[in-house]
N, C-alpha and C. Protein backbone atom coordinates (compact mmCIF):
# COMPACT_ATOMS: atom_id res chain seq x y z
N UNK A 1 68.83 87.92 96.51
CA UNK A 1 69.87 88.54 97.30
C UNK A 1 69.21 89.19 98.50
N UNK A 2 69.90 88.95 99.65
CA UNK A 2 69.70 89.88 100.61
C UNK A 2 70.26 90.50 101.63
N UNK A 3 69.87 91.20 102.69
CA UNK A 3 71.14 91.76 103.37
C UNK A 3 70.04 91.58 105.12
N UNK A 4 70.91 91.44 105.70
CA UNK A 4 70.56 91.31 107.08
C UNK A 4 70.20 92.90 107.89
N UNK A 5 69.49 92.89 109.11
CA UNK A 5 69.46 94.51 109.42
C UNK A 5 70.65 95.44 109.62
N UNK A 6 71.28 96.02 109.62
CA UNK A 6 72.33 97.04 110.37
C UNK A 6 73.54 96.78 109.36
N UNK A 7 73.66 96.67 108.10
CA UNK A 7 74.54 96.91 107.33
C UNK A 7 74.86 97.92 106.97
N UNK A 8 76.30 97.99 106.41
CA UNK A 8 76.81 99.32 105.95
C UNK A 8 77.79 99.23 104.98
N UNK A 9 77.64 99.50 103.72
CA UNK A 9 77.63 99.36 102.51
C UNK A 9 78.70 100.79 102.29
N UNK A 10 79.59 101.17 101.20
CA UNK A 10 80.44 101.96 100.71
C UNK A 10 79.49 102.44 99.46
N UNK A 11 79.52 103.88 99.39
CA UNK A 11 78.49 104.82 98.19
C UNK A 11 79.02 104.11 97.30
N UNK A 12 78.28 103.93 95.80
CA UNK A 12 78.55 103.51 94.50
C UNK A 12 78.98 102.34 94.18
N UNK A 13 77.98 101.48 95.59
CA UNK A 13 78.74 100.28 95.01
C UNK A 13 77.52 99.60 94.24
N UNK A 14 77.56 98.86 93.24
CA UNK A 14 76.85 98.07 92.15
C UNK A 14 75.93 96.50 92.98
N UNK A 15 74.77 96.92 92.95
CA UNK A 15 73.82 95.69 93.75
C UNK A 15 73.61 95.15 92.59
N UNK A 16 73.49 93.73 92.73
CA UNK A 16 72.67 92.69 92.13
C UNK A 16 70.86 92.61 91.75
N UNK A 17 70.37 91.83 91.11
CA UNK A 17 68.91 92.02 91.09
C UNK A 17 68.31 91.43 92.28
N UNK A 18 67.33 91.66 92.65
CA UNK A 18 66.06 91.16 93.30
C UNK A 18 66.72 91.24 94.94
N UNK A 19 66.93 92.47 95.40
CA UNK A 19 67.73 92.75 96.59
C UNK A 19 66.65 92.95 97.85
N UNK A 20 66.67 92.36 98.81
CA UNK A 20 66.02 92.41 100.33
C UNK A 20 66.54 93.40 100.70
N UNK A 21 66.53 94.13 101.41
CA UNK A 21 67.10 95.12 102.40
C UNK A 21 66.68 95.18 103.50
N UNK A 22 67.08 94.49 104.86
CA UNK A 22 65.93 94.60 106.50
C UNK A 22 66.10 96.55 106.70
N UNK A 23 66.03 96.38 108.06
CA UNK A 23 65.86 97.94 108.32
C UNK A 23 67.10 98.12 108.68
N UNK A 24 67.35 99.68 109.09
CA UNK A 24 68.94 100.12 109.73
C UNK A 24 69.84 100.05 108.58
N UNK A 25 69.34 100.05 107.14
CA UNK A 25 70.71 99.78 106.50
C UNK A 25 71.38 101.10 106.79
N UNK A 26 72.74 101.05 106.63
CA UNK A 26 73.71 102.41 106.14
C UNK A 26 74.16 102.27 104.79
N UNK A 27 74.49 103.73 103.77
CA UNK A 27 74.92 103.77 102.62
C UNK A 27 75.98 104.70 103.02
N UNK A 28 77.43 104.79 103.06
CA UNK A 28 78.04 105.48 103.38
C UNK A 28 78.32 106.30 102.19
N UNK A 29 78.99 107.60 102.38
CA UNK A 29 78.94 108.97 101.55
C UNK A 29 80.66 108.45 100.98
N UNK A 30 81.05 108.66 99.96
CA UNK A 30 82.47 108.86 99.69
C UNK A 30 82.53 110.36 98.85
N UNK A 31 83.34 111.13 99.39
CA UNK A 31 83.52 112.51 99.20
C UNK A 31 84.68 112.10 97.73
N UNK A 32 84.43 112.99 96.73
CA UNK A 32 85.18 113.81 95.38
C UNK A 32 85.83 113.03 95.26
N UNK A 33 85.36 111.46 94.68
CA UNK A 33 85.79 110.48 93.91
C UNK A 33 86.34 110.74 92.96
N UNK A 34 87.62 110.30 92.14
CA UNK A 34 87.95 110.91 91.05
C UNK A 34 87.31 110.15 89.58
N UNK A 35 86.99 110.73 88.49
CA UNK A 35 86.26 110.05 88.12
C UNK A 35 86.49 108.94 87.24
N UNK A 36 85.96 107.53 87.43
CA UNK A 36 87.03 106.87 86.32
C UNK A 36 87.97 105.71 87.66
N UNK A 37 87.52 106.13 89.44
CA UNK A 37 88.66 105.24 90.03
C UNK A 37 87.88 104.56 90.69
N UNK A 38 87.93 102.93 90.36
CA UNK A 38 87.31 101.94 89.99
C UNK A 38 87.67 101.17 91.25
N UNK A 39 88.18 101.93 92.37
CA UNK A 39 89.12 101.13 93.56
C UNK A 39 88.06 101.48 94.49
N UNK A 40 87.13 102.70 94.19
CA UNK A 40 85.77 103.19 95.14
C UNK A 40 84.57 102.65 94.78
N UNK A 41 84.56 101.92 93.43
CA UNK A 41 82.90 101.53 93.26
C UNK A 41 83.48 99.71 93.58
N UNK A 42 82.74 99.06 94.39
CA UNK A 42 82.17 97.58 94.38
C UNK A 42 80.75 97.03 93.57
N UNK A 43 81.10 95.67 93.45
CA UNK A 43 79.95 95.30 93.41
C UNK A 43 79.29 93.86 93.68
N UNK A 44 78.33 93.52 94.20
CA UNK A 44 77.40 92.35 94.92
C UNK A 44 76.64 91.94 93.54
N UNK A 45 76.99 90.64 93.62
CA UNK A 45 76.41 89.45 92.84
C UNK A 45 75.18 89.23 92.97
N UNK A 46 74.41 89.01 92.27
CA UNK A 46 72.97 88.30 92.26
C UNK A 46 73.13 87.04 93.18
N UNK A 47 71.93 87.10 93.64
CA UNK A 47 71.86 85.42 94.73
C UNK A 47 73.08 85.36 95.80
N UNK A 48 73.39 86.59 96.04
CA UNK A 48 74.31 87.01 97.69
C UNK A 48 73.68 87.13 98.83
N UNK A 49 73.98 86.49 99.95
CA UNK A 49 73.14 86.83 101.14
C UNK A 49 74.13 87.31 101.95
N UNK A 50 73.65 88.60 102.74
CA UNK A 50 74.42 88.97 103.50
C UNK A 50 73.38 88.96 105.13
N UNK A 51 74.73 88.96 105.87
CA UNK A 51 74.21 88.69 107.46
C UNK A 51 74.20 90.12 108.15
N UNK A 52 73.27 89.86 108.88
CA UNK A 52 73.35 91.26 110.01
C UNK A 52 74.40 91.76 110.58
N UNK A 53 74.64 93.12 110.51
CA UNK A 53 75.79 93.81 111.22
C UNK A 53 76.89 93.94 110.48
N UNK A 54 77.19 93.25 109.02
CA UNK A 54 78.30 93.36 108.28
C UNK A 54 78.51 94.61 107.70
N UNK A 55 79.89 94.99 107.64
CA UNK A 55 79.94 96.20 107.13
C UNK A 55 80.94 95.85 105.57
N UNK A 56 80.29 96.51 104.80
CA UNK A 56 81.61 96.42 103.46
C UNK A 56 82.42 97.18 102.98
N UNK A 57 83.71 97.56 102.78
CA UNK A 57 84.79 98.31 102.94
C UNK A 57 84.86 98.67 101.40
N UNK A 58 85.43 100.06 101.27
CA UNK A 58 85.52 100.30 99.82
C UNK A 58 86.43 99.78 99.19
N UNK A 59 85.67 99.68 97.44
CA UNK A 59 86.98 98.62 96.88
C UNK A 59 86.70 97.14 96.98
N UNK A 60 85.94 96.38 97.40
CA UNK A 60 85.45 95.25 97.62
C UNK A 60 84.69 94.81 96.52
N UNK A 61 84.57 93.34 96.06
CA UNK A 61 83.69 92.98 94.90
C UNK A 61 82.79 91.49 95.75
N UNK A 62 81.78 91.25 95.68
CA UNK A 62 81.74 90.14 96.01
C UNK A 62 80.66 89.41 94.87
N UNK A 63 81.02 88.37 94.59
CA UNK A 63 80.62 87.49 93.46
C UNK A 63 79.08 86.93 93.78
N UNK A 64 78.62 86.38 92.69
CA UNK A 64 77.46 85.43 92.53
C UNK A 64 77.68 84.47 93.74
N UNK A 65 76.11 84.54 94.87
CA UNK A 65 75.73 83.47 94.97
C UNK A 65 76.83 82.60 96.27
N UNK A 66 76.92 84.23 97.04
CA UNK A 66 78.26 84.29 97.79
C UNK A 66 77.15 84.27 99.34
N UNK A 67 77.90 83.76 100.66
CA UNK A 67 76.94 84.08 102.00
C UNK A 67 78.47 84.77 102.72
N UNK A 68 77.42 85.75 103.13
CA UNK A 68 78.64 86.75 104.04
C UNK A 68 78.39 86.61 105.70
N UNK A 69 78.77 86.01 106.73
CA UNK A 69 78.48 86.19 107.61
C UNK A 69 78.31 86.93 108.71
N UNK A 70 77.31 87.17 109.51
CA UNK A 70 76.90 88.35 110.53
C UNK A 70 78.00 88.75 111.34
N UNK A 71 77.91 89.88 111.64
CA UNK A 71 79.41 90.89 111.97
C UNK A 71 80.70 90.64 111.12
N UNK A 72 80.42 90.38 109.99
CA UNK A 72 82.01 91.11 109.05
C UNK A 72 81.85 92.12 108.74
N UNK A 73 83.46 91.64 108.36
CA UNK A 73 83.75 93.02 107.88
C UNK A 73 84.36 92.48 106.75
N UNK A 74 84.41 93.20 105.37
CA UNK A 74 84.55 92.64 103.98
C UNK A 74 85.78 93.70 103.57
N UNK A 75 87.10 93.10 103.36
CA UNK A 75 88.01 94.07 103.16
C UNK A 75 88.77 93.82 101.95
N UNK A 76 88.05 92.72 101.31
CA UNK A 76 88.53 92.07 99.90
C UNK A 76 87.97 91.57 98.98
N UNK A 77 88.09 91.15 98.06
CA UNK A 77 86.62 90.09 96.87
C UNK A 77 86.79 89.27 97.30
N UNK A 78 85.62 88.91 97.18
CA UNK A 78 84.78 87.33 97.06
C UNK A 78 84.72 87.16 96.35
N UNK A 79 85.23 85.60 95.96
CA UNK A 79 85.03 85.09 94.49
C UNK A 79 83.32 84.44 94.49
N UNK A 80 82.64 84.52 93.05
CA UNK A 80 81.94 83.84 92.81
C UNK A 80 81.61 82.20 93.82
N UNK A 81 80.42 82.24 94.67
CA UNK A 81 79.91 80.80 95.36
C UNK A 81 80.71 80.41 96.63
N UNK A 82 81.22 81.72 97.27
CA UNK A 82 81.76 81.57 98.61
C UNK A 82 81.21 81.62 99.46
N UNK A 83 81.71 81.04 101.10
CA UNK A 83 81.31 81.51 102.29
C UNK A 83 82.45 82.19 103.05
N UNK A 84 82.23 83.38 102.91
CA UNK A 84 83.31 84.19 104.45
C UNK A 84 82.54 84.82 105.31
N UNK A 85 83.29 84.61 106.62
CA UNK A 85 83.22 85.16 107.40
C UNK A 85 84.05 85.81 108.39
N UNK A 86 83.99 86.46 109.74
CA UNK A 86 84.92 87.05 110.47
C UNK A 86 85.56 88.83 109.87
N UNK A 87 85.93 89.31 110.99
CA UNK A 87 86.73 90.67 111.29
C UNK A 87 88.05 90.24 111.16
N UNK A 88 88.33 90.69 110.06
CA UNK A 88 88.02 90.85 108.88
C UNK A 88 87.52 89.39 108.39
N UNK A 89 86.96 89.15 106.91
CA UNK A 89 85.94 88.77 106.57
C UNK A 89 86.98 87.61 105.69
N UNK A 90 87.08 86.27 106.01
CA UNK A 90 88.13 85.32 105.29
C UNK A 90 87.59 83.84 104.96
N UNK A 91 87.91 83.69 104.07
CA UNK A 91 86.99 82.50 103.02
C UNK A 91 86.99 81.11 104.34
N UNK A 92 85.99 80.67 104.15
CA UNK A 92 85.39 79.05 105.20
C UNK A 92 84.90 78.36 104.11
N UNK A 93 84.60 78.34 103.04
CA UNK A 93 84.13 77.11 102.02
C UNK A 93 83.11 77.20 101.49
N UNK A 94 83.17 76.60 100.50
CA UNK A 94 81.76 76.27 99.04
C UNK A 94 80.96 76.76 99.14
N UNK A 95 80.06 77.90 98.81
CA UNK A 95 78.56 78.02 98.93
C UNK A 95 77.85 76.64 98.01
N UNK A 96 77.20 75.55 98.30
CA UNK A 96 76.66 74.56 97.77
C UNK A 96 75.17 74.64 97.47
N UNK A 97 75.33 76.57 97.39
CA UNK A 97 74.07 77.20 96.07
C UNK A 97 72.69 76.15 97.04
């Protein structure tokens, strides 16, 4: 898995194993989560690549083995072996792994 430079990620969200990180990432803060609300934590699949400049919105899941493309914005799940891209961030086809 990896992530491109200048990303920005929502606090508590759940990474995958064996994660790259370039430089400039952001981890954004979410203030007095209630505890137990499952609409603020995400989480990134093993074997996800993400592109530079994407930002991910809270509440988002994105699956195994997924490519996110440079400048999205992620405002929904990804299913397992996708490619999205675009502002906002909308399925283009197969990841063919």
């Amino acid at each position: 898995m990896g992530f491109g430079s200048r990303c920005t990620i929502s606090a508590n969200a759940e990474i995958g194993n064996d994660v790259v990180i370039k430089y400039a990432f952001v981890l954004t803060d979410t203030p007095d989560l209630n505890e137990g609300d499952k609409k603020s934590v995400g989480a990134i699949g093993s074997g996800t690549m993400i592109g530079a400049n994407v930002t991910l919105m809270p509440g988002f899941s994105i699956g195994e083995n997924c490519i996110i493309g440079a400048c999205s914005q992620v405002r929904s799940d990804v299913p397992d072996g996708e490619v999205w891209f675009g502002s906002p961030a909308k399925f283009y086809k197969r990841n063919a792994d």
